[in-house]
C-alpha atoms as a PDB file:
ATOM      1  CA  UNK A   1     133.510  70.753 175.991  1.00  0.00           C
ATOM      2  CA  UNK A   2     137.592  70.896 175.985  1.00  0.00           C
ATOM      3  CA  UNK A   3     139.353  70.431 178.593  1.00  0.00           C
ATOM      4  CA  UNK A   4     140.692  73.984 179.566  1.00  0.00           C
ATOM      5  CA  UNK A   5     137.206  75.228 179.591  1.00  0.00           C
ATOM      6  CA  UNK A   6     135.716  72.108 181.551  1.00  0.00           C
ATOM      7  CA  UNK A   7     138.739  72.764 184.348  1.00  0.00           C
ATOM      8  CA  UNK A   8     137.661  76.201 184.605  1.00  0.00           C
ATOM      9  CA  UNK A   9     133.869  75.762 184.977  1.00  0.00           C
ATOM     10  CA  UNK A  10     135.070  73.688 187.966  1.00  0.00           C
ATOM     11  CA  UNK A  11     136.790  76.062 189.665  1.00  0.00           C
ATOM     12  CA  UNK A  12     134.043  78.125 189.581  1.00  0.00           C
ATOM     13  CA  UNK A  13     131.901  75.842 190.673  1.00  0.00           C
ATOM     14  CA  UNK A  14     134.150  75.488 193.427  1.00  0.00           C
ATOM     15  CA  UNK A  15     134.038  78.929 194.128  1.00  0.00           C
ATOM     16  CA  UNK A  16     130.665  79.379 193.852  1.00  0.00           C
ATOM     17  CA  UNK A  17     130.161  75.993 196.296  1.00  0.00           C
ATOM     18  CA  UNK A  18     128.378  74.647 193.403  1.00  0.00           C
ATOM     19  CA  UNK A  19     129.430  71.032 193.750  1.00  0.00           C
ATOM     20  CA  UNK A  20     128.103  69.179 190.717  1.00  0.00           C
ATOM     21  CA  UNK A  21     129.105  72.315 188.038  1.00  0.00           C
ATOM     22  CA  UNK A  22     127.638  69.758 185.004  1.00  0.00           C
ATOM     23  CA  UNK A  23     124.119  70.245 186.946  1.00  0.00           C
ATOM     24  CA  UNK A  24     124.617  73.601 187.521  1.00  0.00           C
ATOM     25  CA  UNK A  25     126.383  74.803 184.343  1.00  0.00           C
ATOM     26  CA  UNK A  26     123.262  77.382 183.659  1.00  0.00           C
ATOM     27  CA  UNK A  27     123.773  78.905 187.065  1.00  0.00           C
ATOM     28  CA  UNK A  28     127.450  78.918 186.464  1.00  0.00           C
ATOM     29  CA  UNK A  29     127.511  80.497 183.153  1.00  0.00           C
ATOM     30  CA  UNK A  30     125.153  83.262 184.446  1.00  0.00           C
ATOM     31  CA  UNK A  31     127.124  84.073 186.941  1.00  0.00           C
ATOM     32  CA  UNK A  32     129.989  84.169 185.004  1.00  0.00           C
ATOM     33  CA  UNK A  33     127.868  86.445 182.610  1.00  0.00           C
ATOM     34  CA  UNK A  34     126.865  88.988 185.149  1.00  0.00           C
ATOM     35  CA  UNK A  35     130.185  89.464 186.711  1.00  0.00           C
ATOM     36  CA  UNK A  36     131.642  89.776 182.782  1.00  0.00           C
ATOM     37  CA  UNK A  37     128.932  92.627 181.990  1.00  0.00           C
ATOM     38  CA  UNK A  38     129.079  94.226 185.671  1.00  0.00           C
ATOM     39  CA  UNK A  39     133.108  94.956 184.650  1.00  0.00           C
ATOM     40  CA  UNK A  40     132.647  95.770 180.578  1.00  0.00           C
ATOM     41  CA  UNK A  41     129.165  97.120 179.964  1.00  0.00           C
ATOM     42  CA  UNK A  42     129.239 100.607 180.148  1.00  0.00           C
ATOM     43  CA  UNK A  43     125.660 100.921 180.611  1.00  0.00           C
ATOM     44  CA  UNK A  44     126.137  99.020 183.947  1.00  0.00           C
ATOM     45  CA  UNK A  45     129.258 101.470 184.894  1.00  0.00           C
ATOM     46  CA  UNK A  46     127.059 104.344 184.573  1.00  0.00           C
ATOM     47  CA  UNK A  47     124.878 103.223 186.518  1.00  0.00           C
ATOM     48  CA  UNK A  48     127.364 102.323 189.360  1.00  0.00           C
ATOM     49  CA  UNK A  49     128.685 105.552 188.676  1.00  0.00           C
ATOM     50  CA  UNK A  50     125.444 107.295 189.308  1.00  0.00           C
ATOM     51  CA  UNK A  51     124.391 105.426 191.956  1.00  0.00           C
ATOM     52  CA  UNK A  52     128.117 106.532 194.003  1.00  0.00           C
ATOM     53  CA  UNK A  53     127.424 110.252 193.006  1.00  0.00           C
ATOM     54  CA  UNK A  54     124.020 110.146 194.408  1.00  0.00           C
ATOM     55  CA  UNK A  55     125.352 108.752 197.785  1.00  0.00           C
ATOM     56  CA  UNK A  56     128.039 110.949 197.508  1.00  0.00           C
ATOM     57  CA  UNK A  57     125.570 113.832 197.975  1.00  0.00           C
ATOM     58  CA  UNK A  58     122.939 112.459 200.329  1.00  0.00           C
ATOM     59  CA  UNK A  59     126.285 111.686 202.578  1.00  0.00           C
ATOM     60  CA  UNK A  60     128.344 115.004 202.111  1.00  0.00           C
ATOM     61  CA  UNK A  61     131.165 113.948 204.401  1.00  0.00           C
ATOM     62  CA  UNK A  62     131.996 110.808 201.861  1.00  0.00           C
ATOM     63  CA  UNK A  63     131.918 113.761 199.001  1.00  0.00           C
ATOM     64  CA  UNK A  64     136.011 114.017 198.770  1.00  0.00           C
ATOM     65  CA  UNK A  65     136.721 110.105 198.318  1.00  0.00           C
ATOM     66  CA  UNK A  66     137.721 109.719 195.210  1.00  0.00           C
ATOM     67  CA  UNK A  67     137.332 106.584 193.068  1.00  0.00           C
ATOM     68  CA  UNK A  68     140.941 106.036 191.826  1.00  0.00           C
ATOM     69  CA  UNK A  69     139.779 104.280 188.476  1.00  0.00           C
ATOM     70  CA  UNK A  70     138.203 107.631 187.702  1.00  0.00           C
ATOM     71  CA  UNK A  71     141.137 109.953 189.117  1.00  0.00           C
ATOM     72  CA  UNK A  72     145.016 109.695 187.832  1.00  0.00           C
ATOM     73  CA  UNK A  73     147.486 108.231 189.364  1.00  0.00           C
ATOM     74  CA  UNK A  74     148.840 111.026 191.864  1.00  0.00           C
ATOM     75  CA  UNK A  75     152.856 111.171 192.275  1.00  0.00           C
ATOM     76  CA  UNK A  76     155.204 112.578 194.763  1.00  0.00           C
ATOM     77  CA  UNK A  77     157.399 115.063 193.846  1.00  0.00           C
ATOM     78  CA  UNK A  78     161.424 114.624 193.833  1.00  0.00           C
ATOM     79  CA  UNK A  79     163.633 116.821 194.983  1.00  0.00           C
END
């Protein structure tokens, strides 16, 4: 294991409170997994996605927040 990679799987561990990251490098990498394919899979983002629209409708009042990685950037006009 190099270096760079070594110092990094530390600071998750310390993160993650893991103390001893060597014995805990297979809970480490997992979590470093699931956080990786919560963010890139798109399977997993559809599902988020769903899962907000389907709250959004059983809660009608939350039914106009928008989720600004979804929505463009809005600007002001100038005069």
């Amino acid at each position: 294991m190099n270096a760079r990679l070594k110092a990094k799987l530390a600071r998750l561990a310390e993160i993650q409170n893991a103390w001893n990251f060597e014995t805990n490098l297979a809970e480490l990498v997992e979590h470093a997994v699931d956080i990786a394919l919560e963010k890139k899979d798109p399977a997993q983002r559809f599902e988020r996605r769903r899962k907000r629209r389907a709250k959004q409708e059983v809660d009608p009042a939350r039914a106009n927040d928008v989720d600004l990685a979804e929505s463009p950037a809005k600007t002001t006009p100038t005069s």
